[in-house]
PDB file of N, CA and C in Angstrom:
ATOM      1  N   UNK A   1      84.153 111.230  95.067  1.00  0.00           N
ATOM      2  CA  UNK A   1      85.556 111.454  94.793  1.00  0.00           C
ATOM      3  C   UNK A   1      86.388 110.674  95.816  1.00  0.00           C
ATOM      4  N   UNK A   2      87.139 110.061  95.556  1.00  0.00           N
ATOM      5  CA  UNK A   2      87.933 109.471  95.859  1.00  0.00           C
ATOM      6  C   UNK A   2      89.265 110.508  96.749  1.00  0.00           C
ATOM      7  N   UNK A   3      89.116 110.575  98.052  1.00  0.00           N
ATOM      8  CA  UNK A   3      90.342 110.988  98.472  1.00  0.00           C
ATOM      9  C   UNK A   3      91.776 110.570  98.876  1.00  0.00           C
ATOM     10  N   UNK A   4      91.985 109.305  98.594  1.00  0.00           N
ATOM     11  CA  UNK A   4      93.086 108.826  98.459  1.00  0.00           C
ATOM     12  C   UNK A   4      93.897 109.413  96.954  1.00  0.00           C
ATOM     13  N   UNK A   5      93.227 108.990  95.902  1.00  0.00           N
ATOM     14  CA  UNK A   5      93.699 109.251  95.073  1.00  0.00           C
ATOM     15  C   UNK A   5      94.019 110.434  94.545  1.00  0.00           C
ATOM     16  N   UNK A   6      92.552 111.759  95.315  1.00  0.00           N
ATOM     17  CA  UNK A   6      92.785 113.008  95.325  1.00  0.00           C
ATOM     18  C   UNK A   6      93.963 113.469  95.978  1.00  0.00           C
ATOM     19  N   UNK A   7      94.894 112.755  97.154  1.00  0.00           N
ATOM     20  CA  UNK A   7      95.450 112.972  97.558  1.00  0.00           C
ATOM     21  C   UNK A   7      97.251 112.874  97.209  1.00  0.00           C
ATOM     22  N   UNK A   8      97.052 111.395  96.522  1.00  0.00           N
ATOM     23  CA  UNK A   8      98.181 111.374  95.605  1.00  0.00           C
ATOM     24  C   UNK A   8      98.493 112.244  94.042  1.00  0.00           C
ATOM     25  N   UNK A   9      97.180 112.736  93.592  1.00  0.00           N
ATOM     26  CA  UNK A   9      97.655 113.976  92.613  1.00  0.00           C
ATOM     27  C   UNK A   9      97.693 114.937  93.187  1.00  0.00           C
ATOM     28  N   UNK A  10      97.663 115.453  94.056  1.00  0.00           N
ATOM     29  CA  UNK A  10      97.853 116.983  94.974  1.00  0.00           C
ATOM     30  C   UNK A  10      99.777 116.710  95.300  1.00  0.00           C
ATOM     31  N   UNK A  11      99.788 116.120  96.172  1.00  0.00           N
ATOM     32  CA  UNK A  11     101.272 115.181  96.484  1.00  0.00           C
ATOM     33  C   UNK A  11     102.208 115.452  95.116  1.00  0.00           C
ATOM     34  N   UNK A  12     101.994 114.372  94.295  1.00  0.00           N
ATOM     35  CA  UNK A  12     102.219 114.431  93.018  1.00  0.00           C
ATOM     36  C   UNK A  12     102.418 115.971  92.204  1.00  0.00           C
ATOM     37  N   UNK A  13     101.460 116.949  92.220  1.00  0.00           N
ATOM     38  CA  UNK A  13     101.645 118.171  91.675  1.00  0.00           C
ATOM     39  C   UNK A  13     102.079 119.062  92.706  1.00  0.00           C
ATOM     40  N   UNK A  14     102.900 118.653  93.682  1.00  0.00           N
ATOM     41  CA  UNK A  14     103.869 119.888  94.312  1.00  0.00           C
ATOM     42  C   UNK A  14     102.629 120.160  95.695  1.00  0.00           C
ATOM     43  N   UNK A  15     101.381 119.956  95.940  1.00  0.00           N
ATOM     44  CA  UNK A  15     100.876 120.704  96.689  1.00  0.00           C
ATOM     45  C   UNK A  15     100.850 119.688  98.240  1.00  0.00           C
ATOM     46  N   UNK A  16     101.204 120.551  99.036  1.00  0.00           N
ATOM     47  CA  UNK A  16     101.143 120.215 100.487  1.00  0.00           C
ATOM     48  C   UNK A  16     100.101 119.510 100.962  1.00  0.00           C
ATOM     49  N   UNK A  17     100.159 118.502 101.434  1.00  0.00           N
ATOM     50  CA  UNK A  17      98.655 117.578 102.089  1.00  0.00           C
ATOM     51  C   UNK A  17     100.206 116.994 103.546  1.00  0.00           C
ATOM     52  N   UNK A  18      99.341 116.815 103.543  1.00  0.00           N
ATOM     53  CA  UNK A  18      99.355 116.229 105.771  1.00  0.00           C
ATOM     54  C   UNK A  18      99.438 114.620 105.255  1.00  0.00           C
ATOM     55  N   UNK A  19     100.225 113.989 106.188  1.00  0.00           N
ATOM     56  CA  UNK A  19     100.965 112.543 105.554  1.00  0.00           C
ATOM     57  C   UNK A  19      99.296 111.394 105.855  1.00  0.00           C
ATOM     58  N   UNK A  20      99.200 110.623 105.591  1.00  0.00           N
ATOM     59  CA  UNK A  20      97.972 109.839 105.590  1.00  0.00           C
ATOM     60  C   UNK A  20      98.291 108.610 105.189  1.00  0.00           C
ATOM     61  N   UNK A  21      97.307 107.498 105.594  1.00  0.00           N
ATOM     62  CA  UNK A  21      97.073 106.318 105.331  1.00  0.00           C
ATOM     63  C   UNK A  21      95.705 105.692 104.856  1.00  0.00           C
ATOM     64  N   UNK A  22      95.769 104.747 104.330  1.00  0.00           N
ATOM     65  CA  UNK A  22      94.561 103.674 103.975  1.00  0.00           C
ATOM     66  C   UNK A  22      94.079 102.932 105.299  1.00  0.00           C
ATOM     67  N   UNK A  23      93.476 103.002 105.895  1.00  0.00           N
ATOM     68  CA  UNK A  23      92.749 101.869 107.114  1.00  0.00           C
ATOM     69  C   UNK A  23      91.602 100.428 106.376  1.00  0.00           C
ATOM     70  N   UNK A  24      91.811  99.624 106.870  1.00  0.00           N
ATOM     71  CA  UNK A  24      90.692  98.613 106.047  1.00  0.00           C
ATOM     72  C   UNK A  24      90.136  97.851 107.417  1.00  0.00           C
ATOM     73  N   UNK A  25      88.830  97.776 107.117  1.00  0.00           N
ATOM     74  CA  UNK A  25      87.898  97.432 108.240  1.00  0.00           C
ATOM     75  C   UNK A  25      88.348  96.106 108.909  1.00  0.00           C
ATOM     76  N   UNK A  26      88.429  96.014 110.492  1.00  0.00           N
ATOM     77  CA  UNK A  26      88.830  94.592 110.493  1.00  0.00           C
ATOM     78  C   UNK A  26      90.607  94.535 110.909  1.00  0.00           C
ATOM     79  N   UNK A  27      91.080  95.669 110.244  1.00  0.00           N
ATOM     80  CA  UNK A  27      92.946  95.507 110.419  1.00  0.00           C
ATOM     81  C   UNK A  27      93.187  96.255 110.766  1.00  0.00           C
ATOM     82  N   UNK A  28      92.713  97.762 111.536  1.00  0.00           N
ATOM     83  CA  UNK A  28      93.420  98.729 112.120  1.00  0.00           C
ATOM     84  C   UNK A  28      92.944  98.577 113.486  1.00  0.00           C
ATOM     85  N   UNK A  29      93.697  97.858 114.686  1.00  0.00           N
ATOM     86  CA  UNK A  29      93.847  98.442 116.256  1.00  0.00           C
ATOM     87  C   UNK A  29      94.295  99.294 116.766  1.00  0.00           C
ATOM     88  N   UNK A  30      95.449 100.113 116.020  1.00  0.00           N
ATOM     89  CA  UNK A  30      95.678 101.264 116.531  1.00  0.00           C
ATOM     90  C   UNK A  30      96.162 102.425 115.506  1.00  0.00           C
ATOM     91  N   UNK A  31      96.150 103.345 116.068  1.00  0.00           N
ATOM     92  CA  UNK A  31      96.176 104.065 115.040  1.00  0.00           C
ATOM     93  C   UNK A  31      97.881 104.412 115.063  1.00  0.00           C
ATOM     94  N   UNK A  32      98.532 104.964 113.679  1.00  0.00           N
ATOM     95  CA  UNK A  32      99.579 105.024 113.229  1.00  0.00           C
ATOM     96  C   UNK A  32     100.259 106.370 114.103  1.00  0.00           C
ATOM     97  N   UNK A  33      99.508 107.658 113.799  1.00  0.00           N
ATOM     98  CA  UNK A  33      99.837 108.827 114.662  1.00  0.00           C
ATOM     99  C   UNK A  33      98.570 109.442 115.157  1.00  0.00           C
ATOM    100  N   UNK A  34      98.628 110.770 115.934  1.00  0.00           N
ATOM    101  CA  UNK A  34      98.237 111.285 116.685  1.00  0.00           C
ATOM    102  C   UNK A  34      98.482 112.147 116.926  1.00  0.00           C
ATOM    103  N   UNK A  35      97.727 113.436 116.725  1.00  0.00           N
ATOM    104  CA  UNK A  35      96.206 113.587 116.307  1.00  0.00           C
ATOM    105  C   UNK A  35      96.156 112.715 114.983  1.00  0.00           C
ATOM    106  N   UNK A  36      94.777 112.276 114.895  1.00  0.00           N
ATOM    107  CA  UNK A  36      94.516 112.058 113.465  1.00  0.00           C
ATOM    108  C   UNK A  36      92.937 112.991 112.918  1.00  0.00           C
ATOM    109  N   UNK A  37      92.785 112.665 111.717  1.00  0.00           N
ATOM    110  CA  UNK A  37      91.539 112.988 111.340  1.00  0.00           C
ATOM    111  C   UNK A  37      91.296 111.737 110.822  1.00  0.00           C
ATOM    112  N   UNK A  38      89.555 111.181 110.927  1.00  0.00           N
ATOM    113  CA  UNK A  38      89.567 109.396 110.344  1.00  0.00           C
ATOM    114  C   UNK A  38      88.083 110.013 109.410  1.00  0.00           C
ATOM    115  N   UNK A  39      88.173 109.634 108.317  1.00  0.00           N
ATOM    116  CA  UNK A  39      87.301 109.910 107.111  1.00  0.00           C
ATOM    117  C   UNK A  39      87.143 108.891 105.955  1.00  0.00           C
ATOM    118  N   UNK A  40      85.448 108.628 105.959  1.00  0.00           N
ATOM    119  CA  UNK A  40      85.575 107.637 104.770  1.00  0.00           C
ATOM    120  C   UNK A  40      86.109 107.754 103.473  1.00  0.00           C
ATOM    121  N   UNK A  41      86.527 107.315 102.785  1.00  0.00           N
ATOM    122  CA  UNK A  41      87.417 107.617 101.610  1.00  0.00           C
ATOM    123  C   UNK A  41      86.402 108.162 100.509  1.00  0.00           C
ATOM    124  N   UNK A  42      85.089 108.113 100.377  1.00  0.00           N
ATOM    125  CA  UNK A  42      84.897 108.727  99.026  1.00  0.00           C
ATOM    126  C   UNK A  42      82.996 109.291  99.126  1.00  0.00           C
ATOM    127  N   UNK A  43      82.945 110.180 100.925  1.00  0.00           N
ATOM    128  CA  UNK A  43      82.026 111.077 101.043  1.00  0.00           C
ATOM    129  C   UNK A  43      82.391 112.560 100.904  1.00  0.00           C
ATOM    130  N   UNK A  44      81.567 113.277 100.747  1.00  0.00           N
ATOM    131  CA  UNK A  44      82.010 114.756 101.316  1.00  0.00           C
ATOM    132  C   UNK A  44      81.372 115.395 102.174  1.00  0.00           C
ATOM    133  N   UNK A  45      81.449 116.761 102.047  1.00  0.00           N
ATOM    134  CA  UNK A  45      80.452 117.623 103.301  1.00  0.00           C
ATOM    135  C   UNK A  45      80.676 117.393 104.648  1.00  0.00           C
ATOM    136  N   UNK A  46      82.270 116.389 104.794  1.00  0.00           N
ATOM    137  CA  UNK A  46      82.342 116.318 106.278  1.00  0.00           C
ATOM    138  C   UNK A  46      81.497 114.791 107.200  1.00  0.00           C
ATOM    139  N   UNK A  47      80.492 114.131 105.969  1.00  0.00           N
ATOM    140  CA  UNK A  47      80.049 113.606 106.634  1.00  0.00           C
ATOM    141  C   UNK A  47      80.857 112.288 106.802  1.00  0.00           C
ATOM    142  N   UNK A  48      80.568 111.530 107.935  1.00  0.00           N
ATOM    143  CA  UNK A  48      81.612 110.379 108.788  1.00  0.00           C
ATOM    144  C   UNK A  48      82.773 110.843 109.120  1.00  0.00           C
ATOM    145  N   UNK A  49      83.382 112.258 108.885  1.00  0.00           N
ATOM    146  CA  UNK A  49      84.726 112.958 109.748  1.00  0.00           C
ATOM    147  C   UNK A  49      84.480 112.778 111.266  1.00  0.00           C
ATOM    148  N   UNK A  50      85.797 112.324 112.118  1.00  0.00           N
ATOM    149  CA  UNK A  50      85.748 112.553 112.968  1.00  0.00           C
ATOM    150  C   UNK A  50      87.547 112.825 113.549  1.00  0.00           C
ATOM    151  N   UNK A  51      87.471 113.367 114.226  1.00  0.00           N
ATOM    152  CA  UNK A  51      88.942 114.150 114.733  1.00  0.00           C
ATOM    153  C   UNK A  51      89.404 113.469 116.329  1.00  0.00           C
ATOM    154  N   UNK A  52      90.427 112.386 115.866  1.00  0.00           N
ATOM    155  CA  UNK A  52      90.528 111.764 116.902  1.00  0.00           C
ATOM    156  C   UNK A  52      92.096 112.688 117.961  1.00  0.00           C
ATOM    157  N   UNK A  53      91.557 113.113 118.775  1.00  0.00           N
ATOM    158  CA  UNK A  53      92.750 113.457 119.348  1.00  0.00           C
ATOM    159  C   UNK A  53      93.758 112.633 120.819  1.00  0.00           C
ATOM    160  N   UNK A  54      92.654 111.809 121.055  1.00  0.00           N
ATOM    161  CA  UNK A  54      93.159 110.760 122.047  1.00  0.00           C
ATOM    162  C   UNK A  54      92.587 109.359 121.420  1.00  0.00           C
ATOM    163  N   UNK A  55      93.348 107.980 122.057  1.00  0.00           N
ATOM    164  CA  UNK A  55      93.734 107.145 121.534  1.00  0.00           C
ATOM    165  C   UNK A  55      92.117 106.209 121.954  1.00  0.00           C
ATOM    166  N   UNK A  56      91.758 106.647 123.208  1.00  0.00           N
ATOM    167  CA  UNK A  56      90.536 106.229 123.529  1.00  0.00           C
ATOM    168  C   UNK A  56      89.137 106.719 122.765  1.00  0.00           C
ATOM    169  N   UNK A  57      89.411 107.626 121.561  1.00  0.00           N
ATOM    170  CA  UNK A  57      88.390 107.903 120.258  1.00  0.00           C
ATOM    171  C   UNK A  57      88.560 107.338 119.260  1.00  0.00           C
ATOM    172  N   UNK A  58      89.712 106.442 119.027  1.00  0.00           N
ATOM    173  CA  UNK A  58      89.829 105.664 117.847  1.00  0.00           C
ATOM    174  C   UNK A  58      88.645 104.601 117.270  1.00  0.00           C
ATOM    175  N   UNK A  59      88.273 103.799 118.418  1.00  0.00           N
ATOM    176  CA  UNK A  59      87.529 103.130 117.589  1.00  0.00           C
ATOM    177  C   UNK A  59      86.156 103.696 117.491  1.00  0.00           C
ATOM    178  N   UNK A  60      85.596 104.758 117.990  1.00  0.00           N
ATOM    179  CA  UNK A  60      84.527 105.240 117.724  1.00  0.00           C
ATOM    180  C   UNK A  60      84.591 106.047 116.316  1.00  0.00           C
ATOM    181  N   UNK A  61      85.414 106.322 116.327  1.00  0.00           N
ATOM    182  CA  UNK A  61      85.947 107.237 115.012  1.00  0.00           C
ATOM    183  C   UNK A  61      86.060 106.687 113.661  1.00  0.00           C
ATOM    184  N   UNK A  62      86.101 105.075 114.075  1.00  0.00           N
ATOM    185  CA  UNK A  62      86.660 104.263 113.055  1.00  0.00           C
ATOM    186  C   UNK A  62      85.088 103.606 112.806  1.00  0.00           C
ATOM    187  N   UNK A  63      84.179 103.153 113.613  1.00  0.00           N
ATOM    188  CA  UNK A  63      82.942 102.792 113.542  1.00  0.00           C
ATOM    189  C   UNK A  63      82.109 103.793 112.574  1.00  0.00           C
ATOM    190  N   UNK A  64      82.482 105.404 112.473  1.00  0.00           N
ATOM    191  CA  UNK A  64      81.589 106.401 112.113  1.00  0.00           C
ATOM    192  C   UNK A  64      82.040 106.008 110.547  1.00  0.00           C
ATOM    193  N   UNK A  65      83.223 106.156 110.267  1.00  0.00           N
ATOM    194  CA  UNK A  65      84.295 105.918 108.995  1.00  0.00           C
ATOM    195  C   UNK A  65      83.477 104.997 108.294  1.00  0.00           C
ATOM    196  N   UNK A  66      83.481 103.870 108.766  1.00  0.00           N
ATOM    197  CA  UNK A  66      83.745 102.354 108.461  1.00  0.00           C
ATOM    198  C   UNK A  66      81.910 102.240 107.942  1.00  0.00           C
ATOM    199  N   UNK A  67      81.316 103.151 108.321  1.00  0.00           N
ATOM    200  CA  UNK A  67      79.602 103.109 108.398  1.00  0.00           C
ATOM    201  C   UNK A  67      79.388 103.224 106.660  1.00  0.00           C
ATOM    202  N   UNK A  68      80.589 104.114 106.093  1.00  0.00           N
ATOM    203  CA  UNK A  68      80.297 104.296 104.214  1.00  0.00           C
ATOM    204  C   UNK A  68      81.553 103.525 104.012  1.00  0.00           C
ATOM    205  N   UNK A  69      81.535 102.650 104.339  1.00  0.00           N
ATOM    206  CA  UNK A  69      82.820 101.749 103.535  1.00  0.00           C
ATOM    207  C   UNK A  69      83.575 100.962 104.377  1.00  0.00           C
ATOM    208  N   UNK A  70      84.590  99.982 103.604  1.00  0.00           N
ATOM    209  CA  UNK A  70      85.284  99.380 104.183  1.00  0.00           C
ATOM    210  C   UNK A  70      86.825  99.882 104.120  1.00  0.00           C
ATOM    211  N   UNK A  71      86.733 100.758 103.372  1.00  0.00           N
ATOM    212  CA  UNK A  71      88.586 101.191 103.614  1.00  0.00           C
ATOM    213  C   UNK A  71      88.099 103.209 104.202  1.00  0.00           C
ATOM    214  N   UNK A  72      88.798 103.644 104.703  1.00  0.00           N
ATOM    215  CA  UNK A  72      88.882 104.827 105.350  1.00  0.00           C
ATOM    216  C   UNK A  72      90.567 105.218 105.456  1.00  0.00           C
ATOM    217  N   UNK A  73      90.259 106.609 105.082  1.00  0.00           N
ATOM    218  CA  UNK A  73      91.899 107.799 105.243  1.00  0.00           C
ATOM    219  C   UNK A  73      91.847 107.932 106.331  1.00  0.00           C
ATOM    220  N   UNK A  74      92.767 108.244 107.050  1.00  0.00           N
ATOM    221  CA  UNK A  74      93.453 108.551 108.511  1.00  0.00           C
ATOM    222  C   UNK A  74      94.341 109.223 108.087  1.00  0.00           C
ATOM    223  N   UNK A  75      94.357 110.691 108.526  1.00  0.00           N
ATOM    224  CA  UNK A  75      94.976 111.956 108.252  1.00  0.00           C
ATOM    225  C   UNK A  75      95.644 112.064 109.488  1.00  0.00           C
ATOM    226  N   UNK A  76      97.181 113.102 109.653  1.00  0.00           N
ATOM    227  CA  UNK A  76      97.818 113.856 110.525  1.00  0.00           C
ATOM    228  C   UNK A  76      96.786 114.908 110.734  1.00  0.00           C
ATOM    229  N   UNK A  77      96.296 115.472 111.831  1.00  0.00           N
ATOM    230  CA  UNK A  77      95.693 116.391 111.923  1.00  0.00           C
ATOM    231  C   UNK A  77      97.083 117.526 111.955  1.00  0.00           C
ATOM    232  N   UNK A  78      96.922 118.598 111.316  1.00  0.00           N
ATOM    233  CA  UNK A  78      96.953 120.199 111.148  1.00  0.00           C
ATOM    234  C   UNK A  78      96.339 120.850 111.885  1.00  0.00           C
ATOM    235  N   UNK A  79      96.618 121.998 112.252  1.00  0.00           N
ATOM    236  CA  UNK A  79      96.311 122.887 112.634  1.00  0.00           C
ATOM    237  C   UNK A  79      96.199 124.596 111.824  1.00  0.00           C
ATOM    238  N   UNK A  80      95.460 125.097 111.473  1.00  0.00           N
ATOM    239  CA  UNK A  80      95.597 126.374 110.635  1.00  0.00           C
ATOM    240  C   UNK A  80      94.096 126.681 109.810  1.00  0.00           C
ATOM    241  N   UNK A  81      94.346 127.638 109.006  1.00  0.00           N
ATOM    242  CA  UNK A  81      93.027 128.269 108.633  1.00  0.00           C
ATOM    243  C   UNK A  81      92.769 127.133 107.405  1.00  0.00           C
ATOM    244  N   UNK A  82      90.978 126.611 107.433  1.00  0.00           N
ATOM    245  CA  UNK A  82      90.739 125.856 106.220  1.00  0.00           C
ATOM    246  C   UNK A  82      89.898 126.891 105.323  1.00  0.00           C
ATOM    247  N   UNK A  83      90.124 126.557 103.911  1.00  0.00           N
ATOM    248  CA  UNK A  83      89.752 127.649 102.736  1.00  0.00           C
ATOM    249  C   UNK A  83      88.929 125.923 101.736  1.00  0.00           C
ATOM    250  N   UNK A  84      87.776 126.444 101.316  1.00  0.00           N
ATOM    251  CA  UNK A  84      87.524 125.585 100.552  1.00  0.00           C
ATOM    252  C   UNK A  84      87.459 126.063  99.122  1.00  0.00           C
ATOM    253  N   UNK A  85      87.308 125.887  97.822  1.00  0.00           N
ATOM    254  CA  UNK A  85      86.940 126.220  96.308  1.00  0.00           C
ATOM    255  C   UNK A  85      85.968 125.160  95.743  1.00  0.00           C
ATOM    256  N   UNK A  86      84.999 126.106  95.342  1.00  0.00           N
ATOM    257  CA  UNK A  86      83.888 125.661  94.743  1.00  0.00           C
ATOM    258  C   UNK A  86      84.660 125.188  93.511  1.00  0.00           C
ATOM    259  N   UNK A  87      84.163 124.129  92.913  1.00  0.00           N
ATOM    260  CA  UNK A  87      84.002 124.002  91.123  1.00  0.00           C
ATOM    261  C   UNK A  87      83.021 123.623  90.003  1.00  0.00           C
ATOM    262  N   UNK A  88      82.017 124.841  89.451  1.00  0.00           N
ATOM    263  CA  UNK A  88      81.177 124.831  88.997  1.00  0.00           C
ATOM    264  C   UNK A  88      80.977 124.936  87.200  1.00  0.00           C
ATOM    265  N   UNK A  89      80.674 123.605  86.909  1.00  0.00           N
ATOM    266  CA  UNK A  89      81.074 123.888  84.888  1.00  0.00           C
ATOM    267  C   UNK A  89      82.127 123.955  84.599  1.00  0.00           C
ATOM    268  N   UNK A  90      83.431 123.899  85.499  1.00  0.00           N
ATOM    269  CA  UNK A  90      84.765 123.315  85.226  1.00  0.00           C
ATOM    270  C   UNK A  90      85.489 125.133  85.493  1.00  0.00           C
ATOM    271  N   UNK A  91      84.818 125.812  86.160  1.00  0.00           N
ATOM    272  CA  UNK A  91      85.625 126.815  86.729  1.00  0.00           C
ATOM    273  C   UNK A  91      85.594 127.552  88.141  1.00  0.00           C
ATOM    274  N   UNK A  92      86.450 127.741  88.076  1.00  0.00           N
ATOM    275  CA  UNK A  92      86.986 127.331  89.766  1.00  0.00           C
ATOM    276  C   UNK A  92      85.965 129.056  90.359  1.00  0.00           C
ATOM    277  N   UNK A  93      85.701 128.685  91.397  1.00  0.00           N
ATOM    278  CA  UNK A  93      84.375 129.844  92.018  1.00  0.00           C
ATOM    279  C   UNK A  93      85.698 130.183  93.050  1.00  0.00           C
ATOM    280  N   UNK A  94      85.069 131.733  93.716  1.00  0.00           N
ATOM    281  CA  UNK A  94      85.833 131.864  94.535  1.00  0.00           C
ATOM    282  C   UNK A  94      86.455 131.451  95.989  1.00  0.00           C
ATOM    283  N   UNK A  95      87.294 131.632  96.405  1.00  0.00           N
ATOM    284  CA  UNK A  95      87.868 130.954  97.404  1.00  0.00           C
ATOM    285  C   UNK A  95      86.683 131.414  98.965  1.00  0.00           C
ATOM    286  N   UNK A  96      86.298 130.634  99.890  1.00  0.00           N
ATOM    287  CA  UNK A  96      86.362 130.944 101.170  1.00  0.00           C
ATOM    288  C   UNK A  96      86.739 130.079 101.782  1.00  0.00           C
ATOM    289  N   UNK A  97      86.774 131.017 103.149  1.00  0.00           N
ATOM    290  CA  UNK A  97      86.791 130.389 104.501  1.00  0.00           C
ATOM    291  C   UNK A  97      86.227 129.831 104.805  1.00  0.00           C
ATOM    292  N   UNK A  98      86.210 128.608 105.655  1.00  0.00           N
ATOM    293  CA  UNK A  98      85.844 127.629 106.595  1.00  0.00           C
ATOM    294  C   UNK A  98      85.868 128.181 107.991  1.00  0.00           C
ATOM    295  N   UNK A  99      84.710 128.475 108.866  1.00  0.00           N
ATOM    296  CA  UNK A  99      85.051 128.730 110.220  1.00  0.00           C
ATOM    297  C   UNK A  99      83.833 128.563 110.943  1.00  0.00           C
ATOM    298  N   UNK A 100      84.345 126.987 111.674  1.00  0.00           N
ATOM    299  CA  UNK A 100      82.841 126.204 112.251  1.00  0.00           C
ATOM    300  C   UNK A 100      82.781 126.749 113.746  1.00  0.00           C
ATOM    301  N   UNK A 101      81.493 126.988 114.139  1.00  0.00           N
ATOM    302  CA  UNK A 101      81.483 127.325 115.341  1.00  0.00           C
ATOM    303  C   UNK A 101      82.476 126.379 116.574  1.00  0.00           C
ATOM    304  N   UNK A 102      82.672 125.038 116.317  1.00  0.00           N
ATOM    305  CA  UNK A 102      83.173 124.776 117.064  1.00  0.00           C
ATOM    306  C   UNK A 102      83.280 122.771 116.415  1.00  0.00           C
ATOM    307  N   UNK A 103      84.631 122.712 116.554  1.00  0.00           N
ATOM    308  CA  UNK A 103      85.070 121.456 115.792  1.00  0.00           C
ATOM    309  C   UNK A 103      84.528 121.778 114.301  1.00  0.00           C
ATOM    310  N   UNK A 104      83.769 120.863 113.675  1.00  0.00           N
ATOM    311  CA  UNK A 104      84.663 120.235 112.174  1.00  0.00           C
ATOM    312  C   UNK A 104      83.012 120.754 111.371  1.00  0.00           C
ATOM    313  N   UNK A 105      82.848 121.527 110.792  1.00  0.00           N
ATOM    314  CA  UNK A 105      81.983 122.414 109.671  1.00  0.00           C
ATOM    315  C   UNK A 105      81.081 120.953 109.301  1.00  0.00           C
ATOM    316  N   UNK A 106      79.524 120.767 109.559  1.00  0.00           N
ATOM    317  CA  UNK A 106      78.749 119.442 108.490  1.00  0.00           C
ATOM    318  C   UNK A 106      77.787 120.490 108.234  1.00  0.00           C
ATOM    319  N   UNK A 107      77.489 120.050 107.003  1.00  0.00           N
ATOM    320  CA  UNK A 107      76.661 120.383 106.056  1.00  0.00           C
ATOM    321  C   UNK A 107      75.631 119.616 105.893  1.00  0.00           C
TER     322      UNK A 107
END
């Protein structure tokens, strides 16, 4: 899945997402804001997330990204409770919580 695009129909249908960008391998030296979250554009389960909160994690962050692709999202990091929803046979399972022992939940 594509989270860029997941991101512009969420946007699009009224729902709140955290402001973001496209990065492309090769053209980002610095990053836009701060905190960010830097994620390849079309894994899940967390994997290649990394949560840059100082400016001296960027390019490691961007190396992890950049490992499934050549373009990567760069998120505003948030702060607050994460809830995920299953979707199984096209109906939505129930809601939980997200609560990683410490930094960012991999599966």
């Amino acid at each position: 899945m594509d989270k860029n695009i997941s991101k512009i129909l969420m946007r699009a249908a009224g729902v709140a997402t955290p402001d973001w960008y496209l990065a492309e391998k090769g053209k980002c030296s610095q990053p836009e804001f701060l905190p960010c979250v830097v994620k390849p554009l079309d894994c899940g389960s967390s994997v290649g997330v990394t949560i840059v909160d100082k400016e001296e994690e960027w390019h490691k962050a961007l190396e992890a990204a950049f490992s499934y692709g050549d373009r990567v999202l760069v998120e505003k990091k948030i702060t607050g409770r994460e809830f995920s929803v299953g979707v199984l046979g096209g109906r939505a399972l129930p809601a939980i919580e997200i609560i990683p022992e410490k930094g960012i939940l991999r599966l």
